[in-house]
Protein backbone atom coordinates (compact mmCIF):
# COMPACT_ATOMS: atom_id res chain seq x y z
CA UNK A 1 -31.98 -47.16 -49.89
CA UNK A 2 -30.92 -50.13 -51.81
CA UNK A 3 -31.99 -49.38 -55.68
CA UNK A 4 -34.00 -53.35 -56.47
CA UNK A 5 -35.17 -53.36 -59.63
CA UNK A 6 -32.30 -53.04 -61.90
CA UNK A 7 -32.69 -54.18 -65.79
CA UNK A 8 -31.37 -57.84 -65.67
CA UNK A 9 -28.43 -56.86 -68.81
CA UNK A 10 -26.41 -55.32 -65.91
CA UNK A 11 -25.69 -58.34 -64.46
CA UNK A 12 -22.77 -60.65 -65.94
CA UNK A 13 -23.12 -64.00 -65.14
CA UNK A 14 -19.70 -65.99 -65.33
CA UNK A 15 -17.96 -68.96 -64.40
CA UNK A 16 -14.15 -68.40 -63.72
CA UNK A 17 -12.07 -71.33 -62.74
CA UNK A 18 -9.59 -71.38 -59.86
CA UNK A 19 -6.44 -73.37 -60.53
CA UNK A 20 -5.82 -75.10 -56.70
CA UNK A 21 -2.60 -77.47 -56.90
CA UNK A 22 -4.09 -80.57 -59.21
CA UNK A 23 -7.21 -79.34 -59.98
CA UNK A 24 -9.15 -76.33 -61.99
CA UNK A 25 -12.50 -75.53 -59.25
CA UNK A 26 -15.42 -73.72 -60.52
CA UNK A 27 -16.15 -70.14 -58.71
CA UNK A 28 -19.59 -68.74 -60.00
CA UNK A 29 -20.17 -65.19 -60.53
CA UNK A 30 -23.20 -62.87 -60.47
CA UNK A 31 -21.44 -59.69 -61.27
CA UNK A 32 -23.12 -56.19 -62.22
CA UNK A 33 -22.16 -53.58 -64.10
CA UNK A 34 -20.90 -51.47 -60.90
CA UNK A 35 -19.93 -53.53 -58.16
CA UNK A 36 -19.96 -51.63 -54.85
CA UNK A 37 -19.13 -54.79 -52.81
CA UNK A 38 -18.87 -58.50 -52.85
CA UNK A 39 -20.03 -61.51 -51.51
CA UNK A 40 -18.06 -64.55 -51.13
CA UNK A 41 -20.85 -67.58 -50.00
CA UNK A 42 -20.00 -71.09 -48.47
CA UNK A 43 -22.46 -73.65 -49.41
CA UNK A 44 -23.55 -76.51 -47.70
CA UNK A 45 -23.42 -80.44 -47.51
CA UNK A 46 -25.49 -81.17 -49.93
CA UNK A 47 -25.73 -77.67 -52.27
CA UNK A 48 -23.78 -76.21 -54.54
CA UNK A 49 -23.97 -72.79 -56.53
CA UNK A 50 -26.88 -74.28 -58.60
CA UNK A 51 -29.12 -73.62 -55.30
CA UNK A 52 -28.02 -69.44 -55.55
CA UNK A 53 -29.42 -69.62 -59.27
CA UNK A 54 -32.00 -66.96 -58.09
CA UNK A 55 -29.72 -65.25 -55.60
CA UNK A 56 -27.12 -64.28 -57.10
CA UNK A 57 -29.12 -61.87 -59.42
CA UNK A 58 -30.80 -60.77 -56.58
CA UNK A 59 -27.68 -59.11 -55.20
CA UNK A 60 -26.12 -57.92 -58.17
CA UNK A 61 -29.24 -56.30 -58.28
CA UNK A 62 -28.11 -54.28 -55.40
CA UNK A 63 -24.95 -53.49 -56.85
CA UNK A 64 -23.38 -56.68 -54.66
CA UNK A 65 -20.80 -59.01 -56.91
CA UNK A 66 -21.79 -62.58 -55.46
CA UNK A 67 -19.38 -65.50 -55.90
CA UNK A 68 -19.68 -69.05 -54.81
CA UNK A 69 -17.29 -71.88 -55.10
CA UNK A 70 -18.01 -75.40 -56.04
CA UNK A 71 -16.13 -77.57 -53.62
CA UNK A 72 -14.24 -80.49 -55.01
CA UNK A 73 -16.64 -82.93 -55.88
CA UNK A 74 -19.31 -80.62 -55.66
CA UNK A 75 -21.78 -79.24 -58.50
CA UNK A 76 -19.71 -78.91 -61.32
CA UNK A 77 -15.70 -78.95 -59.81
CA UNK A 78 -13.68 -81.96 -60.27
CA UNK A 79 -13.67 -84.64 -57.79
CA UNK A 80 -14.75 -87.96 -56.29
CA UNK A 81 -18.62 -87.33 -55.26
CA UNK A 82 -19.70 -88.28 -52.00
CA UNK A 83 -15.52 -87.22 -50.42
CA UNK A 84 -14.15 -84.55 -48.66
CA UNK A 85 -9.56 -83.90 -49.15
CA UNK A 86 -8.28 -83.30 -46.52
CA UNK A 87 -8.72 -80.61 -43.94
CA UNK A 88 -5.61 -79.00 -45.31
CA UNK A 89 -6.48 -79.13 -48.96
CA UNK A 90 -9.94 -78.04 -48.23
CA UNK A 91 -9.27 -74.67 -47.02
CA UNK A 92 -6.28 -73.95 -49.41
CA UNK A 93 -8.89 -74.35 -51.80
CA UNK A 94 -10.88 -71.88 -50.06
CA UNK A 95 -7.94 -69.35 -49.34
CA UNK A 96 -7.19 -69.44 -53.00
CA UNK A 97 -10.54 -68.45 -53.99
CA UNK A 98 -11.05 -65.86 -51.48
CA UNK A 99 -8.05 -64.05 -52.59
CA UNK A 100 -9.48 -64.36 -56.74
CA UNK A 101 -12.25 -62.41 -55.93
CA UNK A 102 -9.85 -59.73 -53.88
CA UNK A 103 -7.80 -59.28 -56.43
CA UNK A 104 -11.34 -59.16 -58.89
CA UNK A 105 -12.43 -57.02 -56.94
CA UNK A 106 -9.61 -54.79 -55.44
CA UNK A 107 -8.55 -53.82 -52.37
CA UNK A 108 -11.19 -51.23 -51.45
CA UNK A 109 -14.40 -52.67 -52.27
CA UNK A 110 -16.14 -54.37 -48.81
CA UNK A 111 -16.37 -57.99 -48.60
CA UNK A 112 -18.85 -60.50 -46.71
CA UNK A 113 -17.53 -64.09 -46.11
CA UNK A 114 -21.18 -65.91 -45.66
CA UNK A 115 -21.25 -69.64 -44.95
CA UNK A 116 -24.12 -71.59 -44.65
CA UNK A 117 -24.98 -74.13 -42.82
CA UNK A 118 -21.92 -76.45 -43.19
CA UNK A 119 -20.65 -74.25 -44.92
CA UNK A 120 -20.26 -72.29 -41.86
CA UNK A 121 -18.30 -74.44 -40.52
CA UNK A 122 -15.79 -73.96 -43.61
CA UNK A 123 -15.74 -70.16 -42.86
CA UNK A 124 -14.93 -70.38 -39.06
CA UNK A 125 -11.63 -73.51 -39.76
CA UNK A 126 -10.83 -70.83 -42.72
CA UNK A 127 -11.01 -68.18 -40.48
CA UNK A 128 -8.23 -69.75 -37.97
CA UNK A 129 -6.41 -71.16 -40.80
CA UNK A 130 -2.75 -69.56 -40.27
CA UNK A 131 -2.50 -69.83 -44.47
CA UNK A 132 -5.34 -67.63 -44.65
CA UNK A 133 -4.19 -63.76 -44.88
CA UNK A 134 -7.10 -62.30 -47.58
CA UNK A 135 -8.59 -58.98 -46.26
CA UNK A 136 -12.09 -59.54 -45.86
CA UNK A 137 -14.56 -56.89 -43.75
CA UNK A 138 -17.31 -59.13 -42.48
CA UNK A 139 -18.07 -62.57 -41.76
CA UNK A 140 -22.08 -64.09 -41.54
CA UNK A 141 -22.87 -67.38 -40.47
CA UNK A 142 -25.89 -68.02 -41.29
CA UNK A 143 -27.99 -71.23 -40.20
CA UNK A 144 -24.71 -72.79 -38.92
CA UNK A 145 -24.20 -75.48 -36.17
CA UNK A 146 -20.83 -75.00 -35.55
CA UNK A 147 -19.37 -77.39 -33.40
CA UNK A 148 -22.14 -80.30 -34.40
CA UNK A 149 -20.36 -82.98 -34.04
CA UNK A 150 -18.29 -82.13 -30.67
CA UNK A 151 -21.85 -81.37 -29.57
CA UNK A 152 -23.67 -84.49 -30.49
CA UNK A 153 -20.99 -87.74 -30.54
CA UNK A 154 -19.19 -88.35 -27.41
CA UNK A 155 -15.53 -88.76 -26.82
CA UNK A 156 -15.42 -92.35 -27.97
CA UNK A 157 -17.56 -92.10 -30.95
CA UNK A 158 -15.62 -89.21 -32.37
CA UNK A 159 -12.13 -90.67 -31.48
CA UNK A 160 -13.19 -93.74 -33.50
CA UNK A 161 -14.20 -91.34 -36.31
CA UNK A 162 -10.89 -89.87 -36.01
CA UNK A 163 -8.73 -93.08 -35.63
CA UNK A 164 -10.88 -95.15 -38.12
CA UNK A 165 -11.62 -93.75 -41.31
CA UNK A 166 -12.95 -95.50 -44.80
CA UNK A 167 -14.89 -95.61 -47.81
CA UNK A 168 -18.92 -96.21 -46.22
CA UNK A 169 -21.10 -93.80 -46.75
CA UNK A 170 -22.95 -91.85 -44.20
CA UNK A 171 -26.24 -90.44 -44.82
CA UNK A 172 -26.95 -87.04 -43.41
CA UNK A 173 -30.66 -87.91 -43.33
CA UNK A 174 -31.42 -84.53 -45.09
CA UNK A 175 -35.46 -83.85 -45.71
CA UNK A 176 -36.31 -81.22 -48.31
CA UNK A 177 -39.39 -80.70 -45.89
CA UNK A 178 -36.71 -79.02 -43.10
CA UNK A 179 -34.94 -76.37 -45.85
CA UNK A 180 -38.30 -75.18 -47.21
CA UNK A 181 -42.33 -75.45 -46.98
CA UNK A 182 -42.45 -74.09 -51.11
CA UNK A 183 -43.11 -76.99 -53.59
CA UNK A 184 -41.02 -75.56 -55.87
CA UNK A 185 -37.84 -75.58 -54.40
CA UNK A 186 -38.27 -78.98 -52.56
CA UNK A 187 -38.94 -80.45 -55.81
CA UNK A 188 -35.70 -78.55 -57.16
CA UNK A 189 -34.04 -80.54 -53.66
CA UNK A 190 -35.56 -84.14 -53.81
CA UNK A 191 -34.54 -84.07 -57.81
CA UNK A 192 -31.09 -82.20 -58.17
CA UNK A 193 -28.78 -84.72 -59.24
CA UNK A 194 -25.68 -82.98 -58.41
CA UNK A 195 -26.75 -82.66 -54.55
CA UNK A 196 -24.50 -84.50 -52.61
CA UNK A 197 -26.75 -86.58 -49.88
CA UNK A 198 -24.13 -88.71 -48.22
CA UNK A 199 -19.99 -88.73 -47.50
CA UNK A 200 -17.72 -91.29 -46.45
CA UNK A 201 -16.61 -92.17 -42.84
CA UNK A 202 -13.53 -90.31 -43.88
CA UNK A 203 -14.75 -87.25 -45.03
CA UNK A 204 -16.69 -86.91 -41.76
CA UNK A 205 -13.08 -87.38 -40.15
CA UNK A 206 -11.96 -84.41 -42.02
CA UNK A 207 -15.41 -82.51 -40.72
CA UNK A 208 -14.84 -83.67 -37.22
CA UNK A 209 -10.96 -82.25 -38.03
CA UNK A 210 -12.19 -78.65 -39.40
CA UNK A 211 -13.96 -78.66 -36.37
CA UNK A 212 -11.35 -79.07 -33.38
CA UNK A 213 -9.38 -76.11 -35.29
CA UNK A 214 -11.81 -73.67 -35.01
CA UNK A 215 -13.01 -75.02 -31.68
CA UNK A 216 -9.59 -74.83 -29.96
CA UNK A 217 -8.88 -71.49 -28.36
CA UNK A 218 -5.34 -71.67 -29.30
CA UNK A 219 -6.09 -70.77 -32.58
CA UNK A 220 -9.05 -67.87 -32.49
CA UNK A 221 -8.98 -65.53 -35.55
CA UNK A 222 -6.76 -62.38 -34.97
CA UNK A 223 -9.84 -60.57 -35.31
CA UNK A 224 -12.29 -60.69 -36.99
CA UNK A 225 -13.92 -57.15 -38.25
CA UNK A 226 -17.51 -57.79 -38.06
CA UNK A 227 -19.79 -60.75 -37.06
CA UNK A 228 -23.38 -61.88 -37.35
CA UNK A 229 -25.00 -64.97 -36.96
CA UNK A 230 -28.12 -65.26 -38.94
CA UNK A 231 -30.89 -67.59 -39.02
CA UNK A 232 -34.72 -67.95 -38.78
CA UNK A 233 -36.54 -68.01 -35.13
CA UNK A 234 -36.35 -71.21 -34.93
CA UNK A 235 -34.10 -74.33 -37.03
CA UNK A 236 -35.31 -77.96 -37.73
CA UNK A 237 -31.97 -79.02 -38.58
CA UNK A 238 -29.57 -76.73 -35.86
CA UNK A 239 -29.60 -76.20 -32.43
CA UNK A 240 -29.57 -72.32 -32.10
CA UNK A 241 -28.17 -71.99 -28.74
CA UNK A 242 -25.39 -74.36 -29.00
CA UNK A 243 -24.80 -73.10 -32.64
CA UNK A 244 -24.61 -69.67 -31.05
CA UNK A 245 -22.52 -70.46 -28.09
CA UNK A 246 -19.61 -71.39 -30.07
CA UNK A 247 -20.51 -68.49 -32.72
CA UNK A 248 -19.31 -65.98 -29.52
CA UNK A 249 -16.37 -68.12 -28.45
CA UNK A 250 -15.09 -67.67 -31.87
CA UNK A 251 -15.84 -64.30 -31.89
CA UNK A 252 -14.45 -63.65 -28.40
CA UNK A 253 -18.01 -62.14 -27.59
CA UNK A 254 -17.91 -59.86 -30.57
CA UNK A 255 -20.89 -60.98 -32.46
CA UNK A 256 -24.30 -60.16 -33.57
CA UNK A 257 -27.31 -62.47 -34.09
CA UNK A 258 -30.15 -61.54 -36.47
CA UNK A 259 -32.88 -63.34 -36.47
CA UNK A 260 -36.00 -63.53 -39.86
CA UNK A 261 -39.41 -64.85 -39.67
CA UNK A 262 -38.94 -68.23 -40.41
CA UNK A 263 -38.77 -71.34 -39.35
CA UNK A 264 -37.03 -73.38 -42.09
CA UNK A 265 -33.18 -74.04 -42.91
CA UNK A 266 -33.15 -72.63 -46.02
CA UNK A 267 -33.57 -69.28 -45.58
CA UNK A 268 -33.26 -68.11 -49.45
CA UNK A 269 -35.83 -70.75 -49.93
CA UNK A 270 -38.30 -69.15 -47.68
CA UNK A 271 -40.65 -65.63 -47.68
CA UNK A 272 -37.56 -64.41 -45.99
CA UNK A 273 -35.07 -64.21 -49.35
CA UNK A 274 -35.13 -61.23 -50.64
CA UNK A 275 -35.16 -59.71 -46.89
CA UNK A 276 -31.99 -61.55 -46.29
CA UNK A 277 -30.30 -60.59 -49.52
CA UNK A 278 -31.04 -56.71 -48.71
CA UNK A 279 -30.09 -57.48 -45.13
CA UNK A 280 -26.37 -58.87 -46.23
CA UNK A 281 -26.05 -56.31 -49.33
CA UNK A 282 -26.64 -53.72 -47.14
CA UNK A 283 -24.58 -54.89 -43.84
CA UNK A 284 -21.52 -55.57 -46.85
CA UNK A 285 -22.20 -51.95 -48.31
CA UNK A 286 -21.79 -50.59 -44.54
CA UNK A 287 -18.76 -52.07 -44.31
CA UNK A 288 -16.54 -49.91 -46.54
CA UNK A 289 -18.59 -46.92 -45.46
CA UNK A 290 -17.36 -47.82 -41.64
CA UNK A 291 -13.41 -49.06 -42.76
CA UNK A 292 -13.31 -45.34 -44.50
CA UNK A 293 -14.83 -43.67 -41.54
């Protein structure tokens, strides 16, 4: 049984910075005093590791390290709000900070690659990335439409996205209402001022460009150890079954869905939190027990 109520001076809080190419990026750390695993999460459009401010406790509680990078641009890391780099840039930023937290961590300890909701979509390009060569023992998508935009704009539309980028913004049309029914929180969402609410027609290029890697069965993952797709019964914001349909592809049929009593986005947001975090610190935790088996 996970051990939950921990006294709150065994968990380090830290921000370490991650030297990619031109800039320093901020990685986030909820660390406690004996880490038996790690987590290494993917936030979303719009988040940043402000949002984890009450998870990341929560699974250093349970002996979990938690990390989360602020993308360029994003929360408190450098960069032009409202932009995406390029697909390139974007997960050599993400290789680079995978591999701080192995070597933080070491080689043995289990790790969890979780992306949410666009975030997600990060993992999986990251995942088929050829540059990317960090041991990692499970990856969780969790309230992730992968695929979205293959799914949703037709050939045209996305080869005019791909052909014509520039600087107007696109609004993602994001409603507090859909991540969360507590007041709390969607106040937190309708007032954070480092949420980023809309990207240029270029960075949705370089979305629409993270996508056809992951999506073109050329370039699967070698193999990925372990995956789950997570979400609530139903999504405001994600189509489950398309969402999961690709989820398998990826996974060549590999993968496991787990689904919480919920029907909002947000799951760490939701009644459903602290199930969640036990459900990931423990699925991390089996991990190593099953690589040393």
């Amino acid at each position: 049984m996970i051990e939950t109520m921990r006294p709150p001076q065994n968990i380090r809080r830290e921000i370490i910075d991650v030297p990619c190419d031109d800039a320093r990026l901020a990685l986030h750390v909820w660390r406690p005093q004996h880490t038996k695993g790690a987590v290494f999460y993917f936030h979303g459009l719009q988040s940043h590791a402000g949002w984890l401010w009450e998870v990341g406790p929560r699974f250093a509680d349970n002996d979990i390290a938690f990390f989360v990078l602020d993308r360029r641009g994003s929360g408190i890391s450098p960069g032009p709000r409202h932009e995406l780099p390029g697909a390139d840039t974007l997960l050599d930023d993400y290789a680079r900070a995978v591999a701080a937290v192995r070597q933080t961590i070491g080689e043995s300890t289990p790790l969890t690659l979780f992306g949410h909701c666009l975030g997600g979509s990060f993992l999986a390009a990251l995942l088929c990335d050829d540059g990317f060569t960090t041991s990692y023992d499970s990856a969780v998508f969790c309230s992730s439409w992968l695929g979205r935009m293959h799914a949703t704009l037709g050939v045209e539309e996305r080869a005019a996205l791909a052909t014509g980028p520039g600087t107007e913004l696109w609004d993602a049309g994001l409603r507090s209402s859909d991540f969360t029914d507590e007041v709390k929180y969607r106040h937190f969402i309708d007032n954070d001022d480092l949420a980023v609410r809309q990207v240029t027609r270029r960075s949705r290029a370089v979305l629409l460009d993270l996508e056809r890697r992951y999506l073109d069965p050329a370039r699967r993952p070698r193999a990925v150890p372990s995956a789950t797709f997570v979400s609530g019964m139903t999504d405001p914001i994600v189509d489950l079954d398309a969402a999961h349909s690709v989820f398998q592809q990826l996974v060549s049929g590999r993968g496991a869905q787990m689904k919480f009593p919920t029907d909002k986005h947000y799951l760490f947001y939701t009644g459903v939190s602290d199930d969640l975090v036990d459900w990931t610190s423990t699925h991390t935790l089996l991990q190593g027990v099953n690589r040393g088996a």
